[in-house]
Protein backbone atom coordinates (compact mmCIF):
# COMPACT_ATOMS: atom_id res chain seq x y z
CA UNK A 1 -57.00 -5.29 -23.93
CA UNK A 2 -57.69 -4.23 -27.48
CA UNK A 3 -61.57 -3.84 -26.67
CA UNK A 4 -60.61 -1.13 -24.92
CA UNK A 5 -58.60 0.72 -27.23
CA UNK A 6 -60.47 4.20 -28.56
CA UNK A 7 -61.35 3.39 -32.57
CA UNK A 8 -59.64 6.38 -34.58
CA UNK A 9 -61.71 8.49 -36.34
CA UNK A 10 -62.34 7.43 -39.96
CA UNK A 11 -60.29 9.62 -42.73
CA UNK A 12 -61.79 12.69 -43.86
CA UNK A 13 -63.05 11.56 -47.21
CA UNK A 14 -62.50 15.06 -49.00
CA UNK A 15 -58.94 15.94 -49.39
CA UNK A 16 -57.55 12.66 -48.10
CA UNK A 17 -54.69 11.42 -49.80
CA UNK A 18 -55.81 8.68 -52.29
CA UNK A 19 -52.81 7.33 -53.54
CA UNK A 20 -52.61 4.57 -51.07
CA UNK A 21 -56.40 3.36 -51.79
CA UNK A 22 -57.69 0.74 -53.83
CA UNK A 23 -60.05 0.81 -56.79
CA UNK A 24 -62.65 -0.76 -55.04
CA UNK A 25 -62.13 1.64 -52.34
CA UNK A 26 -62.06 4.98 -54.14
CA UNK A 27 -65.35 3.41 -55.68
CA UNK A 28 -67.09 3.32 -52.42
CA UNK A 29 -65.66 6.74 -51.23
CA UNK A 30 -67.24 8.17 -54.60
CA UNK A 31 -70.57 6.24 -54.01
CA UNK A 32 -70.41 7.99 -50.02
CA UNK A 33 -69.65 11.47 -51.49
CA UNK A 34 -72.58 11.04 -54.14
CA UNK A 35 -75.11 10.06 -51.14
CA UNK A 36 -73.84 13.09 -49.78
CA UNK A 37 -74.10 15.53 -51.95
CA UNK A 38 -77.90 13.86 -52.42
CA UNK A 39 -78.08 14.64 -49.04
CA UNK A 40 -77.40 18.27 -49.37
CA UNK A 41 -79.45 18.63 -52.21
CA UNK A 42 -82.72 17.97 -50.48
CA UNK A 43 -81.48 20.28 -47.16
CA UNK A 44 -80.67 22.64 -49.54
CA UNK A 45 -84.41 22.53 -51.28
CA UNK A 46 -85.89 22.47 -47.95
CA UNK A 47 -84.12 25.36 -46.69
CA UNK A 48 -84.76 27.49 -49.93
CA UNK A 49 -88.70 26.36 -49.69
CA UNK A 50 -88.29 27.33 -45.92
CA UNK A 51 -87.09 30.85 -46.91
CA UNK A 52 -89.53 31.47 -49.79
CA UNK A 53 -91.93 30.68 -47.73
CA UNK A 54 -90.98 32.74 -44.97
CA UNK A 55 -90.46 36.03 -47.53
CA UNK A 56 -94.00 35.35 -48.72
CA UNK A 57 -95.83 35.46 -45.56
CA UNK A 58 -93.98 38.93 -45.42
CA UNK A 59 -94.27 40.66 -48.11
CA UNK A 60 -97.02 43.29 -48.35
């Protein structure tokens, strides 16, 4: 039955080849890759807070 049939994975969204997309599409794989990168952003700040807190509490 097609129910049972694994889904594929979805396309890796950087370095995928593009040419066969539409604009509409390439529009929501920029809007993804924004969110993203958002994403990363505040990890990033969290980790960096983490660590500046961490070499505070240690230096003498």
């Amino acid at each position: 039955m097609e129910e049972d049939r694994p889904v594929p994975p979805p396309e890796p969204l950087a370095g995928a080849d593009l040419s066969r997309l539409s604009v509409a599409e390439i529009e929501v794989r920029i809007g993804m890759l924004k969110a993203e990168i958002v994403r990363l952003e505040e990890a990033l700040a969290r980790k960096r807070a983490s660590l500046d807190a961490a070499n505070a509490a240690f230096r003498l």
